[in-house]
PDB file of N, CA and C in Angstrom:
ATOM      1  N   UNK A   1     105.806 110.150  72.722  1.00  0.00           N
ATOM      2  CA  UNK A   1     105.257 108.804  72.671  1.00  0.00           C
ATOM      3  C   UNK A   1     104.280 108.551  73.819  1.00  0.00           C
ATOM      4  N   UNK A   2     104.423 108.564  75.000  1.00  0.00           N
ATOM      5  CA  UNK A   2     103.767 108.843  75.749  1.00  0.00           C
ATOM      6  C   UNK A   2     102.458 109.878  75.932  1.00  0.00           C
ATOM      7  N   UNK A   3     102.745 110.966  75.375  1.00  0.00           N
ATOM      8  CA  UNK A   3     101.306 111.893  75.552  1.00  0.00           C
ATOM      9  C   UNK A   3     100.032 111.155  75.290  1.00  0.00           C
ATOM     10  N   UNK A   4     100.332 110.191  74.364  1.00  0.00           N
ATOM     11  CA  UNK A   4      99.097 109.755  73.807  1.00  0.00           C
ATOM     12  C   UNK A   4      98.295 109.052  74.651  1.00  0.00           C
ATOM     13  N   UNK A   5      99.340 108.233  75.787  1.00  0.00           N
ATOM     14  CA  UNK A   5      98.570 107.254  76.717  1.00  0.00           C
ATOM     15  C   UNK A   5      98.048 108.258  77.678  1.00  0.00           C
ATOM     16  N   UNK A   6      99.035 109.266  78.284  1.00  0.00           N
ATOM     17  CA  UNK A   6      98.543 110.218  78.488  1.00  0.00           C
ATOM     18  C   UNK A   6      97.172 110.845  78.888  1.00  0.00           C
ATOM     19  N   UNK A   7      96.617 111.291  77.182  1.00  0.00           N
ATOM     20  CA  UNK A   7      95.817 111.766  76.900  1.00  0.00           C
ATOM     21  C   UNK A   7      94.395 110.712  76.965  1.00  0.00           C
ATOM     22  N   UNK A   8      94.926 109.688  76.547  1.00  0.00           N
ATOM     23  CA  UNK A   8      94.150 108.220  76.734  1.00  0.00           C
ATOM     24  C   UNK A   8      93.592 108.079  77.767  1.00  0.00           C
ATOM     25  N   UNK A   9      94.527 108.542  79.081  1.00  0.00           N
ATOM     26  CA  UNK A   9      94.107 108.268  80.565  1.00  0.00           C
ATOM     27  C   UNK A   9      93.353 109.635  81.101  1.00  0.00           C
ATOM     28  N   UNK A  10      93.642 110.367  80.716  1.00  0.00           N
ATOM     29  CA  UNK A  10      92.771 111.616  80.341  1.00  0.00           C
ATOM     30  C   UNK A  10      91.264 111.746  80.454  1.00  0.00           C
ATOM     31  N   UNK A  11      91.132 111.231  79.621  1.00  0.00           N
ATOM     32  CA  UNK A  11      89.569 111.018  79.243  1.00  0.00           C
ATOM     33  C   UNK A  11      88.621 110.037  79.720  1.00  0.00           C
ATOM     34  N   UNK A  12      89.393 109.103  81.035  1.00  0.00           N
ATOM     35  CA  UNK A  12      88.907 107.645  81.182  1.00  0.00           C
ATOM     36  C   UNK A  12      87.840 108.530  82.760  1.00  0.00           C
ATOM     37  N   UNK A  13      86.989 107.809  83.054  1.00  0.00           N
ATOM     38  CA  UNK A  13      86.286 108.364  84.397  1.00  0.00           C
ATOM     39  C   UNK A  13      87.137 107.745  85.435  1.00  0.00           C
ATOM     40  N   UNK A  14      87.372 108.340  86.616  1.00  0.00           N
ATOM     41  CA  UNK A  14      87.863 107.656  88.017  1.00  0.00           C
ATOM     42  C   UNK A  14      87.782 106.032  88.095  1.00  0.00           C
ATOM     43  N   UNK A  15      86.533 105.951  88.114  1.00  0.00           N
ATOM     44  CA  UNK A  15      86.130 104.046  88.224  1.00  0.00           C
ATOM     45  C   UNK A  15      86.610 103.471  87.091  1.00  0.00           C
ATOM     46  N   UNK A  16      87.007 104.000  85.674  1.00  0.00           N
ATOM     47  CA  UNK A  16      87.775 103.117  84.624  1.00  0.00           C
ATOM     48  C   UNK A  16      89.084 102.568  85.052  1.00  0.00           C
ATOM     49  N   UNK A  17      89.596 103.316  85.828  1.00  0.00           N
ATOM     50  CA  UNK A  17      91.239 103.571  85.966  1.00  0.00           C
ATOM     51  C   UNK A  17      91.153 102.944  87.528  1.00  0.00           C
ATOM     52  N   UNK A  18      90.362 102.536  88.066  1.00  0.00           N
ATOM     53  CA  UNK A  18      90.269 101.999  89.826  1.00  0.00           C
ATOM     54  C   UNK A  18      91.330 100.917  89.601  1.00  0.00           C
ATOM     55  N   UNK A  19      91.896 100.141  88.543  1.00  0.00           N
ATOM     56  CA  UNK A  19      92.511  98.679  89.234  1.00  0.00           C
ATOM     57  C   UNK A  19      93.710  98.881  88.056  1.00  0.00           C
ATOM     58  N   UNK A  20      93.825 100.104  87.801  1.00  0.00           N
ATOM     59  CA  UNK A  20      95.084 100.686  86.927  1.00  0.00           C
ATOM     60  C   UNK A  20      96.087 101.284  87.967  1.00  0.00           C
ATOM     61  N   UNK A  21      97.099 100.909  88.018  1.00  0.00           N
ATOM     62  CA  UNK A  21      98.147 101.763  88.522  1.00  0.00           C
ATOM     63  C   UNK A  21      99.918 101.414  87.687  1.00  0.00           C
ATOM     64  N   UNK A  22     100.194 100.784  87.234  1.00  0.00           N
ATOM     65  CA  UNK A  22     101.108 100.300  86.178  1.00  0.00           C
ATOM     66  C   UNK A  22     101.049 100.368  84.816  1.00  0.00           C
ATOM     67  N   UNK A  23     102.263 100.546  83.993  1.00  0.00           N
ATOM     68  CA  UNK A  23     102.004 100.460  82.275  1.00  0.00           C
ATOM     69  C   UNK A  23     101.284  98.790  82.211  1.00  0.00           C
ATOM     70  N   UNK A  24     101.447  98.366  82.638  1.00  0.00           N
ATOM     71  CA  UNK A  24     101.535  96.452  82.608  1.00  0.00           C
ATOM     72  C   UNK A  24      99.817  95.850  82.950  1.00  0.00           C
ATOM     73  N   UNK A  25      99.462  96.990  84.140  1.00  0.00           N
ATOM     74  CA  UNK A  25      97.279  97.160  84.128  1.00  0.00           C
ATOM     75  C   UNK A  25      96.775  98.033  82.938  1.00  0.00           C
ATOM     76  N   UNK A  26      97.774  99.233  82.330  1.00  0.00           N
ATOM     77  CA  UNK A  26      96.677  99.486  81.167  1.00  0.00           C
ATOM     78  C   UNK A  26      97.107  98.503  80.232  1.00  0.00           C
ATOM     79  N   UNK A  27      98.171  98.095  79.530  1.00  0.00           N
ATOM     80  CA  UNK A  27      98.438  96.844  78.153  1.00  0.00           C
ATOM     81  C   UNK A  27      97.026  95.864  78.639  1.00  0.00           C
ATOM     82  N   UNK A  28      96.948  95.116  80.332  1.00  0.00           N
ATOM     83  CA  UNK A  28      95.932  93.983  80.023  1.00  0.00           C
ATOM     84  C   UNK A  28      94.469  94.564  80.044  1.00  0.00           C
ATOM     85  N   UNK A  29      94.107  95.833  80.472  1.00  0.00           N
ATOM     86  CA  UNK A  29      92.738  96.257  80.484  1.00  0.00           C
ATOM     87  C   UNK A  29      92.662  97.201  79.150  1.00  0.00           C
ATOM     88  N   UNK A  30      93.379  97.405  78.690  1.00  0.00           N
ATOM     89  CA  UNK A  30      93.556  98.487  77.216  1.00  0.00           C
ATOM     90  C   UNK A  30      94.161  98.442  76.121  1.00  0.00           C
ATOM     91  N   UNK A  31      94.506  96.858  75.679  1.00  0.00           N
ATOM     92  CA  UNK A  31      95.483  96.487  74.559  1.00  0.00           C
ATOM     93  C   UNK A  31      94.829  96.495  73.239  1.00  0.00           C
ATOM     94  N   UNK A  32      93.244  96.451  73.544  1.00  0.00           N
ATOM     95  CA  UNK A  32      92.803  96.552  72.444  1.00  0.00           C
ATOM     96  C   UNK A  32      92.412  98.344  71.424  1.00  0.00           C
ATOM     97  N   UNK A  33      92.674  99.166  72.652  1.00  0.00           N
ATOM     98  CA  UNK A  33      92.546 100.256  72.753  1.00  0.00           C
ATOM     99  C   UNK A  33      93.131 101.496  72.042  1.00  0.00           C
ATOM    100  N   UNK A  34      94.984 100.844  72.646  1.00  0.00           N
ATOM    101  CA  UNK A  34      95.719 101.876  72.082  1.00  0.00           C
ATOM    102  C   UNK A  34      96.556 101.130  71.264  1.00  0.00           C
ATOM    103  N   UNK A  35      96.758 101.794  70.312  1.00  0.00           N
ATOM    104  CA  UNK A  35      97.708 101.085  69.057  1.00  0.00           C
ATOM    105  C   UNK A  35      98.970 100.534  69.636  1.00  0.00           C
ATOM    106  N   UNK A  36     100.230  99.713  69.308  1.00  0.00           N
ATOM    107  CA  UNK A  36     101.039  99.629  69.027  1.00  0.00           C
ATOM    108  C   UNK A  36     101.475  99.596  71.071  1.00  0.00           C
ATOM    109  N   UNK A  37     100.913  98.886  71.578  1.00  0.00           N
ATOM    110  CA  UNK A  37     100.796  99.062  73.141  1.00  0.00           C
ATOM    111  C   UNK A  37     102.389  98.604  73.527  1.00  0.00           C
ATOM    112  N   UNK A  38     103.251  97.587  72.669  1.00  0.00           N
ATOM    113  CA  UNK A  38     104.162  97.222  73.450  1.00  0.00           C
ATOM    114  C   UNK A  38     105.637  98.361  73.032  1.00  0.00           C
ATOM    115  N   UNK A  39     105.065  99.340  72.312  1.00  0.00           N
ATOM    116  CA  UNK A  39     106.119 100.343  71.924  1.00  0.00           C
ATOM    117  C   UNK A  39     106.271 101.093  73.205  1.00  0.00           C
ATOM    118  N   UNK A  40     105.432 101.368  74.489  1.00  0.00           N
ATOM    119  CA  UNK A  40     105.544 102.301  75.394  1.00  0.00           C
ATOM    120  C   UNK A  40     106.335 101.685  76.527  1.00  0.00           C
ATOM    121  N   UNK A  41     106.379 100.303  76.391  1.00  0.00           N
ATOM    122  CA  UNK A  41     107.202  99.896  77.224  1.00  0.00           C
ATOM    123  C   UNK A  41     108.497 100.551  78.152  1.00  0.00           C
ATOM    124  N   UNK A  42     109.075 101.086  77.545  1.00  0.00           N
ATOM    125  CA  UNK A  42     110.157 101.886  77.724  1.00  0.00           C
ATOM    126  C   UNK A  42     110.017 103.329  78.853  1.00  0.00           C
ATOM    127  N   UNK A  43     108.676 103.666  78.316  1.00  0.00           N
ATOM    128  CA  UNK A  43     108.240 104.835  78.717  1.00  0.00           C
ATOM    129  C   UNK A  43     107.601 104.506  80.020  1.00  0.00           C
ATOM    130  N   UNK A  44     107.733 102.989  80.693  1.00  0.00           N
ATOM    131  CA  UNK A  44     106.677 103.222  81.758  1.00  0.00           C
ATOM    132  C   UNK A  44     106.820 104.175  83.130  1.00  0.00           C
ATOM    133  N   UNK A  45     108.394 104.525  83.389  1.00  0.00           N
ATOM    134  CA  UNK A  45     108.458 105.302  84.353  1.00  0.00           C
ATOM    135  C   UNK A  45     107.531 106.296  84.342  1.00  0.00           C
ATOM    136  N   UNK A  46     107.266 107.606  82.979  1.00  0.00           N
ATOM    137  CA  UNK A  46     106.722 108.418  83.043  1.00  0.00           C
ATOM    138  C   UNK A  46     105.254 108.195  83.220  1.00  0.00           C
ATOM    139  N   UNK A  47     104.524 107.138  82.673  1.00  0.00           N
ATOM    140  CA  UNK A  47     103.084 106.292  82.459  1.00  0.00           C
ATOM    141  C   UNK A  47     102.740 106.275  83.977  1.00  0.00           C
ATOM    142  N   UNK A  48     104.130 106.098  84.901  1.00  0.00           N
ATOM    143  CA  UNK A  48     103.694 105.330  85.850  1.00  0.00           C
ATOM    144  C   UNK A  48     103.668 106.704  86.606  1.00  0.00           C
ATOM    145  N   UNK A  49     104.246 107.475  87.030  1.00  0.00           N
ATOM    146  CA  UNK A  49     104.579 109.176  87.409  1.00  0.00           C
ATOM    147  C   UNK A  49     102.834 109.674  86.749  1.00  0.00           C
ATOM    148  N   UNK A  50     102.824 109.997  85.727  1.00  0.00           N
ATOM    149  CA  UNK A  50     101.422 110.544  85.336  1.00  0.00           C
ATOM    150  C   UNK A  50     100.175 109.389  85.869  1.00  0.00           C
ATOM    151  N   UNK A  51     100.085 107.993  86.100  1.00  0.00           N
ATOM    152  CA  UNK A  51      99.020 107.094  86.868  1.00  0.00           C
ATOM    153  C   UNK A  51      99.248 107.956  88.110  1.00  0.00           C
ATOM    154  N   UNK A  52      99.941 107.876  88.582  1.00  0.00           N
ATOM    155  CA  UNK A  52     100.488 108.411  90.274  1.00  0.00           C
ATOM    156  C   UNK A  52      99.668 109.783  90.325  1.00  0.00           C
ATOM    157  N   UNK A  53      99.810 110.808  89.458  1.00  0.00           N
ATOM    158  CA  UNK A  53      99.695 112.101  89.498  1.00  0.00           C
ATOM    159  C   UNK A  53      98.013 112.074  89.528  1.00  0.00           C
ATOM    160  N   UNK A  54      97.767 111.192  88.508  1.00  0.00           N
ATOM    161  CA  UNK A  54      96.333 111.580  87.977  1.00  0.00           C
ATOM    162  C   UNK A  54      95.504 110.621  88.987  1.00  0.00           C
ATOM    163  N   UNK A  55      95.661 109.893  89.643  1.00  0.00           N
ATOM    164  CA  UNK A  55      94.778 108.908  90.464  1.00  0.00           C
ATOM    165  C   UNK A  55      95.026 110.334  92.065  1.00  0.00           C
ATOM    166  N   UNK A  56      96.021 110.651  92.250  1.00  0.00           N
ATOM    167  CA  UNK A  56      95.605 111.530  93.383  1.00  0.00           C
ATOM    168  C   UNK A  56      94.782 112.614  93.046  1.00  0.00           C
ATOM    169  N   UNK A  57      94.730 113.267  91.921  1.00  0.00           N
ATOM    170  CA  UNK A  57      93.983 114.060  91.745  1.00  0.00           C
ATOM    171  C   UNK A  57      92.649 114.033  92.002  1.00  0.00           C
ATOM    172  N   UNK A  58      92.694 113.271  91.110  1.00  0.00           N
ATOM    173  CA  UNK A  58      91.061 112.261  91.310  1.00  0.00           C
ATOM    174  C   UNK A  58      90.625 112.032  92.805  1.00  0.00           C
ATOM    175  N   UNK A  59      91.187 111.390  93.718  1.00  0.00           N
ATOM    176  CA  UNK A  59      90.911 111.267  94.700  1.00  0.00           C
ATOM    177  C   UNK A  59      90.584 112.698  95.323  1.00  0.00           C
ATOM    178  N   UNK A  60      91.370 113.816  95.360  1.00  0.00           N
ATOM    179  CA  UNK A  60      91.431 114.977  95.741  1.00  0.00           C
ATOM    180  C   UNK A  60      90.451 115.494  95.523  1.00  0.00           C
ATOM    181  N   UNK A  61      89.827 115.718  94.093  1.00  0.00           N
ATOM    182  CA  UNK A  61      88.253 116.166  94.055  1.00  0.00           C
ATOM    183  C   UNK A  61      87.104 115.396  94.072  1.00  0.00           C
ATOM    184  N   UNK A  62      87.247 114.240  94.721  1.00  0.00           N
ATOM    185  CA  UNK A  62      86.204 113.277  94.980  1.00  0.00           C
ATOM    186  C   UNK A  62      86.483 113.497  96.773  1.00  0.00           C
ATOM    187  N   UNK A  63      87.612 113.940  97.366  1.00  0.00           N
ATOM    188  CA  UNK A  63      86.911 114.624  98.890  1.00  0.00           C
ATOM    189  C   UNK A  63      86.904 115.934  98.730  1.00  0.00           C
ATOM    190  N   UNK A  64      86.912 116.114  97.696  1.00  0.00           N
ATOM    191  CA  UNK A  64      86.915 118.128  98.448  1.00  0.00           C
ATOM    192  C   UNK A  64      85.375 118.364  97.626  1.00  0.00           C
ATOM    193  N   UNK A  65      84.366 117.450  97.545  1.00  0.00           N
ATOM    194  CA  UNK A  65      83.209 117.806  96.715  1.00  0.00           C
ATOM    195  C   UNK A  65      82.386 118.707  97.678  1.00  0.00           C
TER     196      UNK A  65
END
């Protein structure tokens, strides 16, 4: 259930995702986006673990350029 947001966040550029860090910032910046948004609810620990993962990354190759 999750992969999808996932994959969703995946594809977004660094500056899409700047004022995302919660399931609760993508539902109000992305409700129109991903289907069926209040089904992941449940899932936000992992949503929130993969925001975490993928925003350091990001940061990581935006200093190591």
């Amino acid at each position: 259930m999750t992969d999808y947001i996932n994959g969703f966040l995946l594809n977004k550029k660094p500056e899409d995702l700047a004022n995302v860090s919660t399931i609760d910032d993508i539902k109000a910046q992305y409700l129109d986006e991903i289907p069926n948004i209040d089904s992941y609810a449940g899932s936000s620990v992992t949503i929130n673990n993969v925001l975490r993962a993928f925003k350091g990354l990001q940061e990581y190759h935006m200093n190591n350029q």
